[in-house]
PDB file of N, CA and C in Angstrom:
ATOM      1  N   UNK A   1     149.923  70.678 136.621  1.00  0.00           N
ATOM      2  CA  UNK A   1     150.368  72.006 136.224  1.00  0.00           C
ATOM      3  C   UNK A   1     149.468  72.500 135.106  1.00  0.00           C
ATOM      4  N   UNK A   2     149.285  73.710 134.978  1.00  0.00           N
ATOM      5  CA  UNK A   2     148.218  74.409 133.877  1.00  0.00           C
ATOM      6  C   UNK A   2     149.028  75.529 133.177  1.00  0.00           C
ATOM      7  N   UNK A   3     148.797  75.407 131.875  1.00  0.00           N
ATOM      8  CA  UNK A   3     149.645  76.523 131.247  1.00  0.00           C
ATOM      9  C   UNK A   3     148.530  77.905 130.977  1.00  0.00           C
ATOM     10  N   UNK A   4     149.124  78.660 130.008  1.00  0.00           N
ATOM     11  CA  UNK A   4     148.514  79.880 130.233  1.00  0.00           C
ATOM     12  C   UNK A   4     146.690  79.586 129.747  1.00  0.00           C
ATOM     13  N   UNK A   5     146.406  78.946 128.928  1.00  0.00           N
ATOM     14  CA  UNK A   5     145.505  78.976 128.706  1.00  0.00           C
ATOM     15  C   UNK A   5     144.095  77.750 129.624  1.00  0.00           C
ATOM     16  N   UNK A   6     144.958  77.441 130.613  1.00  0.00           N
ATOM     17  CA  UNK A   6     144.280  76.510 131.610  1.00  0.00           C
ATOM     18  C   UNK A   6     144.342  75.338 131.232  1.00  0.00           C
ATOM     19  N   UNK A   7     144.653  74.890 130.132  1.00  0.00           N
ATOM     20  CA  UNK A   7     145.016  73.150 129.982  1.00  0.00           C
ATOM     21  C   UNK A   7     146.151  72.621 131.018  1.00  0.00           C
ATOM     22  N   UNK A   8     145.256  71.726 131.122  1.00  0.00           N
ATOM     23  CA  UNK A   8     146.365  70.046 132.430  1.00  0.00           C
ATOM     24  C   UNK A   8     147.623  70.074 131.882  1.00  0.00           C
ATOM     25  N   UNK A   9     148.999  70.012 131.899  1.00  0.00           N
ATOM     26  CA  UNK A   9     149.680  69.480 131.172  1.00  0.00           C
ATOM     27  C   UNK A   9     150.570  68.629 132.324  1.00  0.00           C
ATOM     28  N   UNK A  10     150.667  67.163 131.696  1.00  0.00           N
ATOM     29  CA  UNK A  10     151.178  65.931 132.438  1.00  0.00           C
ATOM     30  C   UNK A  10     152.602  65.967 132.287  1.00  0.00           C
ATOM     31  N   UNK A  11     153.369  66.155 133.363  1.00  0.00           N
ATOM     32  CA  UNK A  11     154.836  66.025 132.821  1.00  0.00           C
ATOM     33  C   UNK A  11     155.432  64.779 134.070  1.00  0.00           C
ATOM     34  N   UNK A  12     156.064  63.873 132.846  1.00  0.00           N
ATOM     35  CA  UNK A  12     156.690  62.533 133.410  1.00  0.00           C
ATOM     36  C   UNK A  12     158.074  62.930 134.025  1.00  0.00           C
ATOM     37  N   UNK A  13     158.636  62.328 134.882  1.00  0.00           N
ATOM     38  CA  UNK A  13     159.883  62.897 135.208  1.00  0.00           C
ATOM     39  C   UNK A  13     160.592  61.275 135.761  1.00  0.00           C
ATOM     40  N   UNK A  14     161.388  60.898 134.375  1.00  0.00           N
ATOM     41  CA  UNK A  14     161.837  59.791 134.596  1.00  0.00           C
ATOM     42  C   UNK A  14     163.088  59.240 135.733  1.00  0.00           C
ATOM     43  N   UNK A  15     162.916  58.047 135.822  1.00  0.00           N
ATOM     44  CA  UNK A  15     163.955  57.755 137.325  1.00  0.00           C
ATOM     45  C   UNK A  15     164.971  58.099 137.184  1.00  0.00           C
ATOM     46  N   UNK A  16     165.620  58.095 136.028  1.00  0.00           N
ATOM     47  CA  UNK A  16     167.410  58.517 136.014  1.00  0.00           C
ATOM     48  C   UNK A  16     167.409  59.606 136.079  1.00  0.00           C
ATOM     49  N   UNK A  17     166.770  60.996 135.731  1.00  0.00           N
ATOM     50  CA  UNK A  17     166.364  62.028 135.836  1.00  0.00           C
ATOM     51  C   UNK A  17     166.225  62.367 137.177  1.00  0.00           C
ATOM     52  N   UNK A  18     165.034  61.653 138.043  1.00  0.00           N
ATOM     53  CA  UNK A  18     164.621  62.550 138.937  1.00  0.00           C
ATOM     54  C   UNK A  18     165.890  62.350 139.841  1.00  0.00           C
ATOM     55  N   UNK A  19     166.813  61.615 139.890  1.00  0.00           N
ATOM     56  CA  UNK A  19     167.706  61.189 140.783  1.00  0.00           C
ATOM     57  C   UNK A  19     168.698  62.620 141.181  1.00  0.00           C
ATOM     58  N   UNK A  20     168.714  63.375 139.698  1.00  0.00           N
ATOM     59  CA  UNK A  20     168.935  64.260 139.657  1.00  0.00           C
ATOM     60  C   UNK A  20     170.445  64.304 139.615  1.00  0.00           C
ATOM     61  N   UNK A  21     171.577  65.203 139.475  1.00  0.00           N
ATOM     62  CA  UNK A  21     172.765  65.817 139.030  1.00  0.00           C
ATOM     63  C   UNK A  21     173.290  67.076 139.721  1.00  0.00           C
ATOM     64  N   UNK A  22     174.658  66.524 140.732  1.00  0.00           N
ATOM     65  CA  UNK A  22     175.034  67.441 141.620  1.00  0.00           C
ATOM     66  C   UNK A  22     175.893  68.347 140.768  1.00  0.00           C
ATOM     67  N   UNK A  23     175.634  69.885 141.115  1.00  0.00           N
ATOM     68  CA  UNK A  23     176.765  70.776 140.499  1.00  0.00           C
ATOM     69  C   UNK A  23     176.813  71.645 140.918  1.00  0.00           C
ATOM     70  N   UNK A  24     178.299  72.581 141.354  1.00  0.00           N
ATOM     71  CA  UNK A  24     178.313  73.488 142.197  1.00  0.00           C
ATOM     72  C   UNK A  24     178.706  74.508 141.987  1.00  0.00           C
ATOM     73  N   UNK A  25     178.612  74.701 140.150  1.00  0.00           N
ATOM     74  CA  UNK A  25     179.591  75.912 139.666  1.00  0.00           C
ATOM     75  C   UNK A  25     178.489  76.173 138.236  1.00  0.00           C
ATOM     76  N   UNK A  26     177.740  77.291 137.914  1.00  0.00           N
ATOM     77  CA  UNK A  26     177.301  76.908 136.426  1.00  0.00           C
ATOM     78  C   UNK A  26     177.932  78.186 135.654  1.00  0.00           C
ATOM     79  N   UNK A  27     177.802  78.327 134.420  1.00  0.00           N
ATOM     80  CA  UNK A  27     178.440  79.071 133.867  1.00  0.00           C
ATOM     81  C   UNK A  27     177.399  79.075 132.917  1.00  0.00           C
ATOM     82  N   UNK A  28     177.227  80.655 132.363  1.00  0.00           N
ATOM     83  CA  UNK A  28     176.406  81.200 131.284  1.00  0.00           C
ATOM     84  C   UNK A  28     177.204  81.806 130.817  1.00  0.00           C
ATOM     85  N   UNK A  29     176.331  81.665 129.120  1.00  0.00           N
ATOM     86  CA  UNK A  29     176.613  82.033 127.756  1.00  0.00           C
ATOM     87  C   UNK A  29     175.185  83.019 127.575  1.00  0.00           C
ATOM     88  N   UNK A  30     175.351  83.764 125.879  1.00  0.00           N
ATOM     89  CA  UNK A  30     174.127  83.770 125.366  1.00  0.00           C
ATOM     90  C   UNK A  30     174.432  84.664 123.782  1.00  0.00           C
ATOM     91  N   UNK A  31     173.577  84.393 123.041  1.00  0.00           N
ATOM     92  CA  UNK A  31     173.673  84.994 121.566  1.00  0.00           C
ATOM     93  C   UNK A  31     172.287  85.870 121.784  1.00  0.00           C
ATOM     94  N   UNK A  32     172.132  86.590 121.004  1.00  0.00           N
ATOM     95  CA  UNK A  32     170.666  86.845 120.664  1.00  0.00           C
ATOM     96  C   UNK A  32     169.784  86.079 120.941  1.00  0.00           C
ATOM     97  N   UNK A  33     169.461  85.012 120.378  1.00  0.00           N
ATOM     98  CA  UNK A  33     168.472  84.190 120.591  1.00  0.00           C
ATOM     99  C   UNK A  33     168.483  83.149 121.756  1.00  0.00           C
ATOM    100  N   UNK A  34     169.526  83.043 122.525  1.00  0.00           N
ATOM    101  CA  UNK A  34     169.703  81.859 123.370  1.00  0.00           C
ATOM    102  C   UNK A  34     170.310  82.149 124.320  1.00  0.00           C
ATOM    103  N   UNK A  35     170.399  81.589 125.650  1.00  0.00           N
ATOM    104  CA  UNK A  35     170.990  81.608 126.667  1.00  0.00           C
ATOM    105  C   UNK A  35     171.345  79.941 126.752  1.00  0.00           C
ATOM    106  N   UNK A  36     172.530  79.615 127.514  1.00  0.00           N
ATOM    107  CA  UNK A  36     172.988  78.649 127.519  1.00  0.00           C
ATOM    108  C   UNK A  36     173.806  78.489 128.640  1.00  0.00           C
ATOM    109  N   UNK A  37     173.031  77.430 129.532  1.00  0.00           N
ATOM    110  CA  UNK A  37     173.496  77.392 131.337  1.00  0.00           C
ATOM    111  C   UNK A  37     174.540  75.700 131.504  1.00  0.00           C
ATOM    112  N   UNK A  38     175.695  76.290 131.468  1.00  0.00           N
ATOM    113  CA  UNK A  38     176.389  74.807 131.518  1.00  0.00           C
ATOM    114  C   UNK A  38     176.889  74.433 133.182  1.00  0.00           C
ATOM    115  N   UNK A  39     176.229  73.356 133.738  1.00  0.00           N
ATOM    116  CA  UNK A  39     176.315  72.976 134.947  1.00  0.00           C
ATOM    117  C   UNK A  39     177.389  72.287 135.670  1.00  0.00           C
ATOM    118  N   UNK A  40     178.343  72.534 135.921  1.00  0.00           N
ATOM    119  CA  UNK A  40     179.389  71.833 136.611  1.00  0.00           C
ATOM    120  C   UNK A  40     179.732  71.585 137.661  1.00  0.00           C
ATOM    121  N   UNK A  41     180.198  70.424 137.733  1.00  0.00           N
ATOM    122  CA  UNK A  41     180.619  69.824 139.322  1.00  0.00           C
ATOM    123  C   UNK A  41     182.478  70.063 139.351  1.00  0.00           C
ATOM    124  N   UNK A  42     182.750  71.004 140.281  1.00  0.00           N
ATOM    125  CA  UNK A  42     184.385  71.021 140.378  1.00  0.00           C
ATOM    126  C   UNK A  42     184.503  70.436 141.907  1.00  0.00           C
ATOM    127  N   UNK A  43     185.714  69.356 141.579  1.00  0.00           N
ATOM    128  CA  UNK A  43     185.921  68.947 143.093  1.00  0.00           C
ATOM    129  C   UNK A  43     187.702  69.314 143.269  1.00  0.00           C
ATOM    130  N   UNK A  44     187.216  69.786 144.731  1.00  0.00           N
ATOM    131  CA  UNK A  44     188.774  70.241 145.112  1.00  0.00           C
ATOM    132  C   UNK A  44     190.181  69.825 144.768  1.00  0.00           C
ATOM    133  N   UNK A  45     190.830  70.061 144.488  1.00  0.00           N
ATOM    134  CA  UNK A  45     192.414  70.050 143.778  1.00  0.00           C
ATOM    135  C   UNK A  45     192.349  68.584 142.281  1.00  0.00           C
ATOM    136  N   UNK A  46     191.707  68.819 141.910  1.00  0.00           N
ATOM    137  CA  UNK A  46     191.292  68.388 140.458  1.00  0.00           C
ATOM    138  C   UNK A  46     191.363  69.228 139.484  1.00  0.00           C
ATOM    139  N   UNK A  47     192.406  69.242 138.471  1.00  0.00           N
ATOM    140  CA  UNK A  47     192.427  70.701 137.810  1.00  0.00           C
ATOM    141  C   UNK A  47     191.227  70.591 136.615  1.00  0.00           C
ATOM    142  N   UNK A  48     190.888  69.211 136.473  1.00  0.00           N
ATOM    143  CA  UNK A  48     189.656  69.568 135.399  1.00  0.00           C
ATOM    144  C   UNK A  48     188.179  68.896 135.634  1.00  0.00           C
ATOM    145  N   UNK A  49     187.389  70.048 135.512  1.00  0.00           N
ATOM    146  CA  UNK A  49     186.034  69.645 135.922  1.00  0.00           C
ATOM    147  C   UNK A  49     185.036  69.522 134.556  1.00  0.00           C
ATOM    148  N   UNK A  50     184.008  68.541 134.386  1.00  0.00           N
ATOM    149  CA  UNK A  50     183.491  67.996 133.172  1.00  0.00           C
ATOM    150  C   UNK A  50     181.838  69.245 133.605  1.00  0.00           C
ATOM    151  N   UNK A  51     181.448  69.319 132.329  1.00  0.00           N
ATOM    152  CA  UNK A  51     180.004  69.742 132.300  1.00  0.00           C
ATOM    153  C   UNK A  51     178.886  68.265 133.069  1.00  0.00           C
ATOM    154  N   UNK A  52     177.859  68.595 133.666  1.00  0.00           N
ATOM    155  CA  UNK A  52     177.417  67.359 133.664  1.00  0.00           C
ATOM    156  C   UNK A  52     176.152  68.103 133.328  1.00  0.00           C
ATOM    157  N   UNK A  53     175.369  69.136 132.613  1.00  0.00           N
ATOM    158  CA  UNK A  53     174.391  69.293 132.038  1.00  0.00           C
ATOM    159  C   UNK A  53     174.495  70.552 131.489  1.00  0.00           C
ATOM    160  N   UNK A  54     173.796  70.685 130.078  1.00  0.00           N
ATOM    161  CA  UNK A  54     174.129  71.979 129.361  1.00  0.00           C
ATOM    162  C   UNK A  54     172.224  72.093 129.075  1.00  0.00           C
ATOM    163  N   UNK A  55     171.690  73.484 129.537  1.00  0.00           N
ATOM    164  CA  UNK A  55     170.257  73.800 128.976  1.00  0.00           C
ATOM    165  C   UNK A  55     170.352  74.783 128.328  1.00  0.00           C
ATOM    166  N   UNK A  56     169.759  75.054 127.236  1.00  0.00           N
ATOM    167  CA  UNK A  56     169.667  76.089 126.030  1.00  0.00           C
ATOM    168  C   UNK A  56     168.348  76.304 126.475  1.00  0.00           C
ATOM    169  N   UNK A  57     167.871  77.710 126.890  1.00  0.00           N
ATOM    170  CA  UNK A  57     167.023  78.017 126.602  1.00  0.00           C
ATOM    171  C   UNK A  57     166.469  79.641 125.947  1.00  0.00           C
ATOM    172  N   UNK A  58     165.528  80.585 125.220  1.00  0.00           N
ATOM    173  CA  UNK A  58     165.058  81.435 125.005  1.00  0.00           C
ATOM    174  C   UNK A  58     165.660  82.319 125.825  1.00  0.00           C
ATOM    175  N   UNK A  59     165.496  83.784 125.583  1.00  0.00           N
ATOM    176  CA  UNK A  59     165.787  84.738 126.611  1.00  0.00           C
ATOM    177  C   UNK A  59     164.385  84.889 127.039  1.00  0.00           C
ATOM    178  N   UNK A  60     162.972  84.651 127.008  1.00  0.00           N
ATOM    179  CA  UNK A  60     162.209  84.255 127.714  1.00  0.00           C
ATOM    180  C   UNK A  60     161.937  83.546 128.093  1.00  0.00           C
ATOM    181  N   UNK A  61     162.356  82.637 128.650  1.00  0.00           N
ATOM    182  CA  UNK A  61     162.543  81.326 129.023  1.00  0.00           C
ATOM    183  C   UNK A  61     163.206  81.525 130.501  1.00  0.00           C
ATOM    184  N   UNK A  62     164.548  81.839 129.686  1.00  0.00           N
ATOM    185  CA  UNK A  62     165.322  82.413 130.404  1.00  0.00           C
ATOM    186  C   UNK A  62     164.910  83.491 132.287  1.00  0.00           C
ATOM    187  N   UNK A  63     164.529  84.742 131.452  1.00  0.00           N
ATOM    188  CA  UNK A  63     163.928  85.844 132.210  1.00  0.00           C
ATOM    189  C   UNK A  63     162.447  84.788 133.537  1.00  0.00           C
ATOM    190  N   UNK A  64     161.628  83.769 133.095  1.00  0.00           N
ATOM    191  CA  UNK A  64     161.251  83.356 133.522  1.00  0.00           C
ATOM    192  C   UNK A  64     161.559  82.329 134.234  1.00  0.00           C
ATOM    193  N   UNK A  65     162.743  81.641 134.248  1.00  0.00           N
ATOM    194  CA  UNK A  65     163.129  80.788 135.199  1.00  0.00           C
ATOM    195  C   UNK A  65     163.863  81.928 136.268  1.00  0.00           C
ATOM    196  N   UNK A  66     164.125  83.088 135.893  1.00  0.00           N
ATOM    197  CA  UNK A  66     165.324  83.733 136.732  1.00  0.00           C
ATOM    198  C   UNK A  66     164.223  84.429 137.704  1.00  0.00           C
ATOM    199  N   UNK A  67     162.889  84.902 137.436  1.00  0.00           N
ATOM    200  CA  UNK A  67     162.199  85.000 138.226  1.00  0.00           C
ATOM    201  C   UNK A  67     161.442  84.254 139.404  1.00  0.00           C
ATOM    202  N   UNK A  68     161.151  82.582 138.897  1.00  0.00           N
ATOM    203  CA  UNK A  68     160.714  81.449 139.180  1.00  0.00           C
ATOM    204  C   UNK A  68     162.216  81.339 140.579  1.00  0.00           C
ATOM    205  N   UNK A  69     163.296  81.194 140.306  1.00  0.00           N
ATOM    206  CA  UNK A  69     164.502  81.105 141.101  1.00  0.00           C
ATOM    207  C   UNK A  69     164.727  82.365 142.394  1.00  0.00           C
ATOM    208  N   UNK A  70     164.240  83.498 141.647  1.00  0.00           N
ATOM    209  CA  UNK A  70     163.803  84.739 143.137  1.00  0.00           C
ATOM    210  C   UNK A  70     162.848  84.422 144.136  1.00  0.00           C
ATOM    211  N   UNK A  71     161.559  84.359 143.375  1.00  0.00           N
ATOM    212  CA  UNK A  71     160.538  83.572 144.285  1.00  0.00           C
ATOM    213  C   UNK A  71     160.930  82.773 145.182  1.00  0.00           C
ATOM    214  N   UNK A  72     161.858  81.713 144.582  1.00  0.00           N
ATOM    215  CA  UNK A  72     161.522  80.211 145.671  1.00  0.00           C
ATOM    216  C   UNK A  72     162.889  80.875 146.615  1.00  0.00           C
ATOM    217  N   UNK A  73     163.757  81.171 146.247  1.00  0.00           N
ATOM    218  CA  UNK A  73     164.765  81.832 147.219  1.00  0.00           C
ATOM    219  C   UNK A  73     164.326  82.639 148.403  1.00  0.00           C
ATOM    220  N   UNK A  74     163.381  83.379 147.475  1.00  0.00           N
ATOM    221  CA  UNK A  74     162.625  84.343 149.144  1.00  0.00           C
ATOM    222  C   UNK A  74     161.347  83.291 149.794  1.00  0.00           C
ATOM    223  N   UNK A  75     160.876  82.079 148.995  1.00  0.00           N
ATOM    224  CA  UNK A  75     160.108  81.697 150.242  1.00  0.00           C
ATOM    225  C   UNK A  75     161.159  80.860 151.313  1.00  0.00           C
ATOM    226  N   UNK A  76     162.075  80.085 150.576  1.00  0.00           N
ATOM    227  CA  UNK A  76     163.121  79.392 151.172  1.00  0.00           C
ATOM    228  C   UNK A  76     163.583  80.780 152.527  1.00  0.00           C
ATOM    229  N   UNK A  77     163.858  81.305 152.094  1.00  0.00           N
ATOM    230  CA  UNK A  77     164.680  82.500 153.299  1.00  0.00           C
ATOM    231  C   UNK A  77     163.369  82.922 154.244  1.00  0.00           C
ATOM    232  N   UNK A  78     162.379  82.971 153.787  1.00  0.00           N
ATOM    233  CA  UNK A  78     160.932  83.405 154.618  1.00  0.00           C
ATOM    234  C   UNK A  78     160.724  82.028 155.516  1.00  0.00           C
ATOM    235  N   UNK A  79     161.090  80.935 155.214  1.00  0.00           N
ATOM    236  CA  UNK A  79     161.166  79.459 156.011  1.00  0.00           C
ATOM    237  C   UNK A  79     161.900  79.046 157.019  1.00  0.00           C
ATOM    238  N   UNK A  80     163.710  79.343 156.375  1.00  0.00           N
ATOM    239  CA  UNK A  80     164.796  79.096 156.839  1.00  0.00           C
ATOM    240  C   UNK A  80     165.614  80.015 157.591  1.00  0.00           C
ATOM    241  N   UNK A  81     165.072  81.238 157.124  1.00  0.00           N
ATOM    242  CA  UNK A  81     166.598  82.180 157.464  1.00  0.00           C
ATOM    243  C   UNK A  81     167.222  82.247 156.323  1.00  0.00           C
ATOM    244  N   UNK A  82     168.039  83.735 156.196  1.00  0.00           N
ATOM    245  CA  UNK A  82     168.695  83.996 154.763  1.00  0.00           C
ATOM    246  C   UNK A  82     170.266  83.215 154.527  1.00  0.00           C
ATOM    247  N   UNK A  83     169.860  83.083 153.421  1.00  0.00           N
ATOM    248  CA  UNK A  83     171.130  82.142 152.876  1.00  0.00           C
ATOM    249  C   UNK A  83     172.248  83.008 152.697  1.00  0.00           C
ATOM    250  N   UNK A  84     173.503  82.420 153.468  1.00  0.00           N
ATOM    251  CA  UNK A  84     174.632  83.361 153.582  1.00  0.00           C
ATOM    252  C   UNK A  84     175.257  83.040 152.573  1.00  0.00           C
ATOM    253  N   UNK A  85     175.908  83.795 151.732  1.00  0.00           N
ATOM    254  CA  UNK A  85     176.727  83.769 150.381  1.00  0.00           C
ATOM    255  C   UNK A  85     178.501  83.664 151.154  1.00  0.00           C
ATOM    256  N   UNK A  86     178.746  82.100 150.923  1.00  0.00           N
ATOM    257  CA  UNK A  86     179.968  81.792 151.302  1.00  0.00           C
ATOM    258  C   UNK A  86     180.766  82.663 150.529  1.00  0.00           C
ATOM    259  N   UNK A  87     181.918  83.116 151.186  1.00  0.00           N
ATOM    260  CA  UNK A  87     183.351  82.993 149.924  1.00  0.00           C
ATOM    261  C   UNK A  87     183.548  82.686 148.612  1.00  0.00           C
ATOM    262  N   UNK A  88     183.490  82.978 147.776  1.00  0.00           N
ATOM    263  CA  UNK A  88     183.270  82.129 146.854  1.00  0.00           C
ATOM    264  C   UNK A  88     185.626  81.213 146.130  1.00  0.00           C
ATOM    265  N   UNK A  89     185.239  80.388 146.619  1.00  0.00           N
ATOM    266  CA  UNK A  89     186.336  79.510 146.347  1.00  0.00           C
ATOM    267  C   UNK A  89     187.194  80.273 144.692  1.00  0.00           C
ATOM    268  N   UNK A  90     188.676  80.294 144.788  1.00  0.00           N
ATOM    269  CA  UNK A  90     189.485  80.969 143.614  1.00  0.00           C
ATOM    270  C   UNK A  90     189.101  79.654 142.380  1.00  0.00           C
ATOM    271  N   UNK A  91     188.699  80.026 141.311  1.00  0.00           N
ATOM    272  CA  UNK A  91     188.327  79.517 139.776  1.00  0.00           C
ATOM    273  C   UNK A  91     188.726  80.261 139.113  1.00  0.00           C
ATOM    274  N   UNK A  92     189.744  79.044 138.543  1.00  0.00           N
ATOM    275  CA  UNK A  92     191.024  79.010 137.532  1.00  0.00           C
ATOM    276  C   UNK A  92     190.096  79.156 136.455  1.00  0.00           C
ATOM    277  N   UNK A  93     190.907  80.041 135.373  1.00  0.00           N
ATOM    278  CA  UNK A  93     190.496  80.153 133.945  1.00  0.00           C
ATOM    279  C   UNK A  93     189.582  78.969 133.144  1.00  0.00           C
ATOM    280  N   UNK A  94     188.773  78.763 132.588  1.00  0.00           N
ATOM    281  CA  UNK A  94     188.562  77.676 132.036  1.00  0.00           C
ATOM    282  C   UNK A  94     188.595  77.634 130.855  1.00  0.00           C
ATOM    283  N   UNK A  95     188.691  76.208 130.023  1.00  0.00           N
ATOM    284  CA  UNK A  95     189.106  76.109 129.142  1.00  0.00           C
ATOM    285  C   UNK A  95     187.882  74.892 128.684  1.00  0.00           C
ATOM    286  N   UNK A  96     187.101  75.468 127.624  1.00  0.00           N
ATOM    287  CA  UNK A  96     186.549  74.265 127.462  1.00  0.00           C
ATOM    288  C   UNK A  96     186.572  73.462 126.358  1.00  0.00           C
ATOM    289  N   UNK A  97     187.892  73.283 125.268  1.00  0.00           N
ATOM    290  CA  UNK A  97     188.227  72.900 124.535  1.00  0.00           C
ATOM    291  C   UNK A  97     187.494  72.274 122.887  1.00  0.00           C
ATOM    292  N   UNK A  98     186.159  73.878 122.696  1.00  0.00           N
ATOM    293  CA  UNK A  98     185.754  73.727 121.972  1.00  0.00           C
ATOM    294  C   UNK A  98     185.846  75.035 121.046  1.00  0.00           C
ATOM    295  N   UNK A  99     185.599  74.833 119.802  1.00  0.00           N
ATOM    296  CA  UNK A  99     186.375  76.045 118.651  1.00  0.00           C
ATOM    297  C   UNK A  99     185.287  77.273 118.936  1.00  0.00           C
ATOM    298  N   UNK A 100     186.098  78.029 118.975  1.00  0.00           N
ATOM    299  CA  UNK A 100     184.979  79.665 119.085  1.00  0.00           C
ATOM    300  C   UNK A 100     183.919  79.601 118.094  1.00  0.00           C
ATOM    301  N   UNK A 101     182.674  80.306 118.792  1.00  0.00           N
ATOM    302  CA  UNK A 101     181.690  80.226 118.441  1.00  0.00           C
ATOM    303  C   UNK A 101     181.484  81.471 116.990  1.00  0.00           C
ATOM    304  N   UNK A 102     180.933  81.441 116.393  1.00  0.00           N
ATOM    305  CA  UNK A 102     180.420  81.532 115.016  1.00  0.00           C
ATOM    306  C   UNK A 102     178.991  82.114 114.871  1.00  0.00           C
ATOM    307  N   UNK A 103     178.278  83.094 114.440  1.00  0.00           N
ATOM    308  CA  UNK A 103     176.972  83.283 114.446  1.00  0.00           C
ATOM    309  C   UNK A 103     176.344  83.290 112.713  1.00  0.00           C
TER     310      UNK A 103
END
């Protein structure tokens, strides 16, 4: 991979990592400075579902993964056929049992 100014940059992507983390629900936040994507797995008639990854990133950061995510969606649909947007399943209020946020 090459960043803007054409340098190599080597990125390791360790085994417990690449194994990767199923989740089928994410939920965004954001302040001024941050956006904050918390990833969750809810499984059917379980009333409580755990985070299993939280990323903080920039609102450019941000804006650039959300573009990076259009792209691969339209080559995916230019490959596959367009992805039909199920139903989306009823989600109960959540509660994530941490004290309101503060700036």
């Amino acid at each position: 991979m090459k960043n803007d100014k054409g340098n190599q940059i080597n990125i390791e992507l360790p085994e417990e990592v690449a194994e990767g983390t199923y989740a089928n629900l994410a939920v965004i936040s954001h302040s001024h400075a941050e956006f904050i994507i918390d990833f969750i797995r809810l499984v059917p008639n379980v009333p409580k579902a755990k985070v299993k990854s939280r990323i903080i990133l920039t609102p450019q950061h941000t804006k650039r993964l959300m573009n990076a995510l259009i792209e691969n969606v339209r080559k995916f649909e230019a490959q596959n056929g367009t992805i039909k947007d199920l139903e989306s399943p009823h989600i109960p209020p959540m509660n994530f049992n941490t004290p309101p946020g503060q700036a």
